[in-house]
Protein backbone atom coordinates (compact mmCIF):
# COMPACT_ATOMS: atom_id res chain seq x y z
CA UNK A 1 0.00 0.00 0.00
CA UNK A 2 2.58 2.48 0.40
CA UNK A 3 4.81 1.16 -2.71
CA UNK A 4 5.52 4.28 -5.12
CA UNK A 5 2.78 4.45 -8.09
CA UNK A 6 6.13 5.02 -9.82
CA UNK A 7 7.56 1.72 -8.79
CA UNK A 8 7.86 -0.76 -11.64
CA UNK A 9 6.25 -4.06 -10.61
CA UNK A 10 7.50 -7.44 -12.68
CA UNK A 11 4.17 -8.17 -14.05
CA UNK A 12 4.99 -10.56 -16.98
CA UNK A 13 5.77 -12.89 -14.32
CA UNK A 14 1.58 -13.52 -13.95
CA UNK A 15 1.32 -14.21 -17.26
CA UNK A 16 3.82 -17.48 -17.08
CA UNK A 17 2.41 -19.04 -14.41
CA UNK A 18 1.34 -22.64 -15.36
CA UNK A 19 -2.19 -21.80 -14.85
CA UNK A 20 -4.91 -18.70 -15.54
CA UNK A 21 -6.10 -15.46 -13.57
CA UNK A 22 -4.13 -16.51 -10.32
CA UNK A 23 -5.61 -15.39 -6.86
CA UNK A 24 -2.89 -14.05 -4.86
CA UNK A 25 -3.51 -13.69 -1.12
CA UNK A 26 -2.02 -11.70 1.31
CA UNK A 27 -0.32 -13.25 4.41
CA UNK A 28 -1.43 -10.48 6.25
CA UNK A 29 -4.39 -8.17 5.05
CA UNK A 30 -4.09 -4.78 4.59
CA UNK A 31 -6.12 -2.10 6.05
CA UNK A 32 -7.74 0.49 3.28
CA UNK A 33 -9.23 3.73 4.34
CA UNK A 34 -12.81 4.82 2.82
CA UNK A 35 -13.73 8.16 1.53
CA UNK A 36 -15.42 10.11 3.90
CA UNK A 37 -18.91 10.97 3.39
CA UNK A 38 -19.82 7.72 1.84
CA UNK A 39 -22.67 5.99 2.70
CA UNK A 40 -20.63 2.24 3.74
CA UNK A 41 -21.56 1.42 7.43
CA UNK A 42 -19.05 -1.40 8.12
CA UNK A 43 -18.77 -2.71 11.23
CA UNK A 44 -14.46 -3.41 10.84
CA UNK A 45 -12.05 -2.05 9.15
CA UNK A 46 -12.08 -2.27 5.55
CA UNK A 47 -8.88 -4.75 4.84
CA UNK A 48 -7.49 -5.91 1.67
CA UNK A 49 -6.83 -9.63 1.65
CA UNK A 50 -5.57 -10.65 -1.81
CA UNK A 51 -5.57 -9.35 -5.82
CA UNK A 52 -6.97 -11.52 -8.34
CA UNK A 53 -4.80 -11.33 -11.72
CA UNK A 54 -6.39 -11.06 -14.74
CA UNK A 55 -5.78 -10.17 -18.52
CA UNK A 56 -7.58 -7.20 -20.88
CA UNK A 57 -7.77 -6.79 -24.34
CA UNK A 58 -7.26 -4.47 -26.74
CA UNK A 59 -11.14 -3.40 -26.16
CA UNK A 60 -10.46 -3.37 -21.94
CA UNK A 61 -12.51 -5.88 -22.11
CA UNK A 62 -11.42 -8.35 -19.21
CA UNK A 63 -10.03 -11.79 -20.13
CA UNK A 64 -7.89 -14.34 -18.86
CA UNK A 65 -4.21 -13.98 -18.47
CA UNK A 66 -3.92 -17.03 -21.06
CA UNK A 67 -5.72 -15.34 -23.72
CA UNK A 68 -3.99 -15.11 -26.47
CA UNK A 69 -5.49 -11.22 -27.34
CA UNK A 70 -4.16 -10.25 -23.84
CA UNK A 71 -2.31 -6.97 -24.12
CA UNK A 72 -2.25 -5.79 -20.70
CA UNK A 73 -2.96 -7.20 -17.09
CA UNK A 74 -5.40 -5.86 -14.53
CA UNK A 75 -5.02 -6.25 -10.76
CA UNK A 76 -8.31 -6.32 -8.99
CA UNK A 77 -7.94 -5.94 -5.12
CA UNK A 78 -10.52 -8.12 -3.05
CA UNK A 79 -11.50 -6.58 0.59
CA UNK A 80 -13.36 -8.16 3.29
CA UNK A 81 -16.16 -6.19 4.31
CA UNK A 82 -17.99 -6.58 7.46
């Protein structure tokens, strides 16, 4: 969370794992703040506990890391809510 947005990360690596779209978890989960003013009520923290890795296309349309029209990868971070 507090990495540099400038920071490269080695993303290509994803993309050679022997299977799809891998689910990486987080040993420890990550607390995420909300905007204020929103209209969440949550009873905990809001904590990020793993990415899910997936491909996009040339349209952004989402697709698996395997595709073959895969041009890009997407990180999508999955919270636990309470």
């Amino acid at each position: 969370m507090e990495t540099d947005t400038k920071t490269a990360v080695p993303c290509e690596i994803f993309s050679r794992l022997p299977h799809p779209h891998p689910f990486v978890a987080f040993p420890t989960p990550l607390p995420a703040s909300i905007a204020k003013g929103g209209h969440l009520i949550i009873s905990e923290p809001l904590m990020i506990v793993g990415m899910l890795i997936a491909g996009a296309n040339e349209y952004e349309q989402i697709c698996s890391t395997a595709d073959p029209q895969a041009r890009r990868l997407n990180i999508a971070l999955a919270p636990r809510v309470r």
